[in-house]
Structures are given as C-alpha cells and as structure tokens.
C-alpha atoms as a PDB file:
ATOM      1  CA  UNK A   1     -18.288  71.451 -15.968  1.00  0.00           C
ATOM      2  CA  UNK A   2     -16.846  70.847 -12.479  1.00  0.00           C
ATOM      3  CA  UNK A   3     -14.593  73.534 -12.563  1.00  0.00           C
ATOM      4  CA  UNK A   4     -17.789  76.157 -13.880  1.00  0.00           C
ATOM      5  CA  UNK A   5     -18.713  74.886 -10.073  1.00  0.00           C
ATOM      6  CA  UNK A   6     -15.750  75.083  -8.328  1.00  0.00           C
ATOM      7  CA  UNK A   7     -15.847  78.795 -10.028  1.00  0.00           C
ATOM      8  CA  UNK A   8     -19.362  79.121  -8.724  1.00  0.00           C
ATOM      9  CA  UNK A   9     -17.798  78.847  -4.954  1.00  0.00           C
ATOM     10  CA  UNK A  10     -15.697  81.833  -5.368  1.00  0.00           C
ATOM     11  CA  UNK A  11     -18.202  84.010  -6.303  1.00  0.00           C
ATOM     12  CA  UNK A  12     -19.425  84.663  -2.069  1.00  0.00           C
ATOM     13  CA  UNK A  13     -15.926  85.385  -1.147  1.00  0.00           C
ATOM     14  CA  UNK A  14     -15.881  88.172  -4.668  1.00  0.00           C
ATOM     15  CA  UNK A  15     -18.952  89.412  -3.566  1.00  0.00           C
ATOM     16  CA  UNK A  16     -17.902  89.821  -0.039  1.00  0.00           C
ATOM     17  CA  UNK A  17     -14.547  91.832  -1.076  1.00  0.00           C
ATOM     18  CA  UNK A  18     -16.457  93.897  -3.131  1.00  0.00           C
ATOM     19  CA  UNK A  19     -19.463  95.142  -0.465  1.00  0.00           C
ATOM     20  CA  UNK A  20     -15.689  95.464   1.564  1.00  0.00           C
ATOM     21  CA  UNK A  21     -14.048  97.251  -1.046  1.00  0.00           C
ATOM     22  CA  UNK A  22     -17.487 100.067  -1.608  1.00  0.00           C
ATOM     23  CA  UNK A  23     -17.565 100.526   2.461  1.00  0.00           C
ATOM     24  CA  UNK A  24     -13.854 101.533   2.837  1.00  0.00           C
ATOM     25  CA  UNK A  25     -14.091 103.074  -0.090  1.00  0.00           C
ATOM     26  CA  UNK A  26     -17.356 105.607   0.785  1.00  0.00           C
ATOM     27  CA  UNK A  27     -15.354 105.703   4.862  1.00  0.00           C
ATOM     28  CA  UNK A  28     -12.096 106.709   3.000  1.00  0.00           C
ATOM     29  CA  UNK A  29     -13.280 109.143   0.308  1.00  0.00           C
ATOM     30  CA  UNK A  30     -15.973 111.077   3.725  1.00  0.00           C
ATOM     31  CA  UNK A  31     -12.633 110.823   5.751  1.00  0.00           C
ATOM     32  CA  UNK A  32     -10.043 112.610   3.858  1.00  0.00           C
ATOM     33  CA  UNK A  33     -10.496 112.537  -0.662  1.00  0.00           C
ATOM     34  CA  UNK A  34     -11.649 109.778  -2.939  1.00  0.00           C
ATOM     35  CA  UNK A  35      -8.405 109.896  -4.697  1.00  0.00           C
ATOM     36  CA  UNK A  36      -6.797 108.576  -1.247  1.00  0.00           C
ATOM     37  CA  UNK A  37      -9.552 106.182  -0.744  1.00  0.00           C
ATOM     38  CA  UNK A  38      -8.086 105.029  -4.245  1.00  0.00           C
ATOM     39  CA  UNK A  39      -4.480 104.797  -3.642  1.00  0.00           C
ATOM     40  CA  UNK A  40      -5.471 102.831  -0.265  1.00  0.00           C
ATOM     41  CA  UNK A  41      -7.476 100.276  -2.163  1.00  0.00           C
ATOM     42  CA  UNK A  42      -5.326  99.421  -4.795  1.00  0.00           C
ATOM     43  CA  UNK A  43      -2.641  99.021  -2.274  1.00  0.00           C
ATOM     44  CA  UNK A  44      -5.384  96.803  -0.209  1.00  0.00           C
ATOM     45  CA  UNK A  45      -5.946  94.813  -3.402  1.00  0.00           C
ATOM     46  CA  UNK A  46      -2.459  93.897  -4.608  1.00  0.00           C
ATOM     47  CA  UNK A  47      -1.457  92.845  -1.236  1.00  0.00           C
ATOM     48  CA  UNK A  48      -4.588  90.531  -0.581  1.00  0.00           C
ATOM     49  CA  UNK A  49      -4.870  89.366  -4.369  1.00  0.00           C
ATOM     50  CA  UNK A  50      -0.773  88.726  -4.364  1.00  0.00           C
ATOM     51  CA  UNK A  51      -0.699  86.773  -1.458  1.00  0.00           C
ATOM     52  CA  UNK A  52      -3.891  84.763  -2.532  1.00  0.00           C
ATOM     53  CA  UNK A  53      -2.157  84.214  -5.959  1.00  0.00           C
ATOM     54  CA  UNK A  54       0.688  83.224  -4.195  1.00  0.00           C
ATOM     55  CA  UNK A  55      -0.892  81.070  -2.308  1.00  0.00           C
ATOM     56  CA  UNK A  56      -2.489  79.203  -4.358  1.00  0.00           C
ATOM     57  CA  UNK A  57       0.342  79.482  -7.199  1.00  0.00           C
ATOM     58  CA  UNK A  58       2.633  77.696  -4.553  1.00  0.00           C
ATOM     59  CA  UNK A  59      -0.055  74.872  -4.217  1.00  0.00           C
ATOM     60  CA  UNK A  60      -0.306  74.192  -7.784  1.00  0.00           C
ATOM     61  CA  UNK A  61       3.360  73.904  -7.915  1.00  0.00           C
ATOM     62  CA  UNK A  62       3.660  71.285  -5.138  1.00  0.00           C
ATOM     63  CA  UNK A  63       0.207  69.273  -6.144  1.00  0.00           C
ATOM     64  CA  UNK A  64       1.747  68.917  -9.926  1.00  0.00           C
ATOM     65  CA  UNK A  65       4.870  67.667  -8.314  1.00  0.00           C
ATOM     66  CA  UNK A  66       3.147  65.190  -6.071  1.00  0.00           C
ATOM     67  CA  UNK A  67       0.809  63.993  -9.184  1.00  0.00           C
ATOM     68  CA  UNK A  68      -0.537  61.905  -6.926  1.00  0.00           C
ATOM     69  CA  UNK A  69      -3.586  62.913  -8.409  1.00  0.00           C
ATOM     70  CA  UNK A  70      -4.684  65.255 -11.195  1.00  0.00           C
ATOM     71  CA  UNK A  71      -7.862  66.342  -9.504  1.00  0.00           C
ATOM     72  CA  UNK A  72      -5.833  68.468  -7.021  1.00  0.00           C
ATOM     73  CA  UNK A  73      -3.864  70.011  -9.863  1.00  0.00           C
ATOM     74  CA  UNK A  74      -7.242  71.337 -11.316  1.00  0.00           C
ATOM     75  CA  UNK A  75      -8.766  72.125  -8.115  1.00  0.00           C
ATOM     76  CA  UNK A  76      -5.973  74.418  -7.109  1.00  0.00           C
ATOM     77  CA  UNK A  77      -5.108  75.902 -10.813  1.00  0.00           C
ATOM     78  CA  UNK A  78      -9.317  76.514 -10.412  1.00  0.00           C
ATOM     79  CA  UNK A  79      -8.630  78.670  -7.438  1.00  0.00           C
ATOM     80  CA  UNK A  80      -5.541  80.127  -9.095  1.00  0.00           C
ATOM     81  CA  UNK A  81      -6.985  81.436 -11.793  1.00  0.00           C
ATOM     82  CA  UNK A  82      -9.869  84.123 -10.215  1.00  0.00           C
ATOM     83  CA  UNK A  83      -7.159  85.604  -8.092  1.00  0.00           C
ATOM     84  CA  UNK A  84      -4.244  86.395 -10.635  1.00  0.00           C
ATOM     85  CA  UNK A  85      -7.022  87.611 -12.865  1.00  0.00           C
ATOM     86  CA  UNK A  86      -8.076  89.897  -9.694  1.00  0.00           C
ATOM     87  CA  UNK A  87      -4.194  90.817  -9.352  1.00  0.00           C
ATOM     88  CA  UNK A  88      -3.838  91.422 -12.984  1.00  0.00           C
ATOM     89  CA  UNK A  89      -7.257  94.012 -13.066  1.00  0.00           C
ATOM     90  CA  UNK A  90      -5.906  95.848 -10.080  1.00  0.00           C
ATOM     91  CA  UNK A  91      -2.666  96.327 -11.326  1.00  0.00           C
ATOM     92  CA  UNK A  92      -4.140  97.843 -14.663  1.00  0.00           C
ATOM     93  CA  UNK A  93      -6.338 100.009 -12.070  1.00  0.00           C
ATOM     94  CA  UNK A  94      -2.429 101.128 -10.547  1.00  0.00           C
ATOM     95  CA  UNK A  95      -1.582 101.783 -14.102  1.00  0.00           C
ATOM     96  CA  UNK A  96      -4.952 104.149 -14.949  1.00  0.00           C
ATOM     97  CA  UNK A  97      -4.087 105.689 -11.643  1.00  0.00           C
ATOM     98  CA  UNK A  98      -0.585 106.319 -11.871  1.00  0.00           C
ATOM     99  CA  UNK A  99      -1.591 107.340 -15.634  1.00  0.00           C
ATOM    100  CA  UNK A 100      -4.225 109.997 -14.111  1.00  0.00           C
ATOM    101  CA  UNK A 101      -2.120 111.106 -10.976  1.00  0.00           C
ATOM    102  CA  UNK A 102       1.779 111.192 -11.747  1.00  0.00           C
ATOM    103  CA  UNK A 103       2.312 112.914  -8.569  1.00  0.00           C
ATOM    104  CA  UNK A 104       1.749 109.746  -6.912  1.00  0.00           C
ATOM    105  CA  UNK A 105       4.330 107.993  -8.547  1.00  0.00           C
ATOM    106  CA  UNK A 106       7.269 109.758  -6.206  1.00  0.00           C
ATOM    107  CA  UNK A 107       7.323 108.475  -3.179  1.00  0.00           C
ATOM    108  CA  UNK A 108       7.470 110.878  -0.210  1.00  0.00           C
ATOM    109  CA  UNK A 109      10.875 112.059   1.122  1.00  0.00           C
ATOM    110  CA  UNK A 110      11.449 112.974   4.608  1.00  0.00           C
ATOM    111  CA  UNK A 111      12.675 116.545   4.856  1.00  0.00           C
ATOM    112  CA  UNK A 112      15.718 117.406   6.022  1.00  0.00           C
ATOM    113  CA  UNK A 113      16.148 120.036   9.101  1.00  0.00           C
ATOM    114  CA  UNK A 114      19.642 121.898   9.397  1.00  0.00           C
ATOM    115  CA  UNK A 115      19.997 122.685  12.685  1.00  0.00           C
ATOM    116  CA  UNK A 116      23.500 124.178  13.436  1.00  0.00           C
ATOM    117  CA  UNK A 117      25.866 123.071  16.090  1.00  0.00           C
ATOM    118  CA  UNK A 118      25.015 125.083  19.328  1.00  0.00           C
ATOM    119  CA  UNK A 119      28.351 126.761  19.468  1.00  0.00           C
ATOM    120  CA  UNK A 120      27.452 128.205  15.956  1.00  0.00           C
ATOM    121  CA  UNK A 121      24.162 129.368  17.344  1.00  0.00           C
ATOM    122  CA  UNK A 122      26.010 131.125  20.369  1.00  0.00           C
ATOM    123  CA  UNK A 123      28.767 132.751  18.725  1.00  0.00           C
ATOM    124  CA  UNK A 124      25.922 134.168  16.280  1.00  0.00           C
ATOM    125  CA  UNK A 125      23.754 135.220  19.337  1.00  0.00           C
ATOM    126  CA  UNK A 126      26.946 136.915  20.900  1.00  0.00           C
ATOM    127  CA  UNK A 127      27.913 138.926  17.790  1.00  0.00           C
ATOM    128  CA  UNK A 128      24.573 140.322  17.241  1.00  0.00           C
ATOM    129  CA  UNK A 129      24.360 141.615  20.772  1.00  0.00           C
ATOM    130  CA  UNK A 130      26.805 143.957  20.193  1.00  0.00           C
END
C-alpha cells in the first residue's frame, strides 16, 4: 500500500508533462507540420524520461549498496519504475514512427559544394573570351 501512495505523488508531475507535451505539440504542428511536432517530442521525451531513469536508476544502485535501510531502496525503485515505463512507451512511439516515416531514419547530410581553385576559374574565363 505505501508504494500505491508514493505512486499517487507522481501522478501531478505526469499530468503536468502531459498538458506540456499537448501545448508544444498544438505550437509545433501550427508552426511548421504535426509530423515535426512528433519527431521533436519523442526526442523531448527520451531525453527527459532517460535522464529521470537515470537518475533515479543511479540512486537505487547506491541506496541498495548502502542498505542502511530498505525503505530507501523501495522509495527510489518506486520512483524508478514510472519513468523507465515512460522511457520504454516513448521508445515504442520512436519505433511506430520510424515504422510510419522511414525517411526519418537517415540522418541529414551536409551537402557538399565544389568550388574550383580560382586559377581554374580564370584560365576557364580567359579561354572563353576568345
């Protein structure tokens, strides 16, 4: 039962990346096309959801280690556990996307301008004057 509450604590900060996730997702979509607004919040998502899992990953670790007490071991795995789940949906959103869009699976390659040596250009501009 304690850790249905602890769960119960999360839920403002889930709500509050959701109403965040809609509004940059309606700016986005008006701004340029949905299927960037898309792309940009599944980028969004795996960065804040990795760190978070991370985060609290890394604390888990180190309380279990301590085991100075086994309340901080559930406290953290409690907080662990909401955010891999929320890094584990988004990547299966990258996969649907990726799935629906190959296109955006290459990544976007500078092009390359050829510009001759000047004396090239010259000798060129010379001979056609003639």
């Amino acid at each position: 039962m304690p850790m249905v509450a602890r769960l119960t604590r999360l839920l403002p900060i889930f709500f509050g990346i959701a109403i965040a996730a809609v509004a940059l997702y309606v700016f986005v979509s008006i701004r340029y096309t949905p299927i960037k607004a898309k792309e940009l919040l599944i980028k969004i998502f795996t960065i804040v959801f990795g760190v978070a899992t991370l985060f609290f990953l890394l604390a888990t670790v180190y309380a279990a280690l301590d085991s100075a007490r086994p309340e901080a071991v559930e406290l953290m795995a409690t907080f662990l556990l909401p955010f891999a789940a929320g890094l584990a949906i988004t990547l299966a959103c990258r996969a649907v996307f990726l799935k629906n869009h190959p296109a955006y699976k290459l990544k976007p390659v500078r092009a390359e301008t050829i510009k001759e040596p000047i004396w090239k250009r010259f000798v060129r501009w010379v001979l056609l004057q003639r």
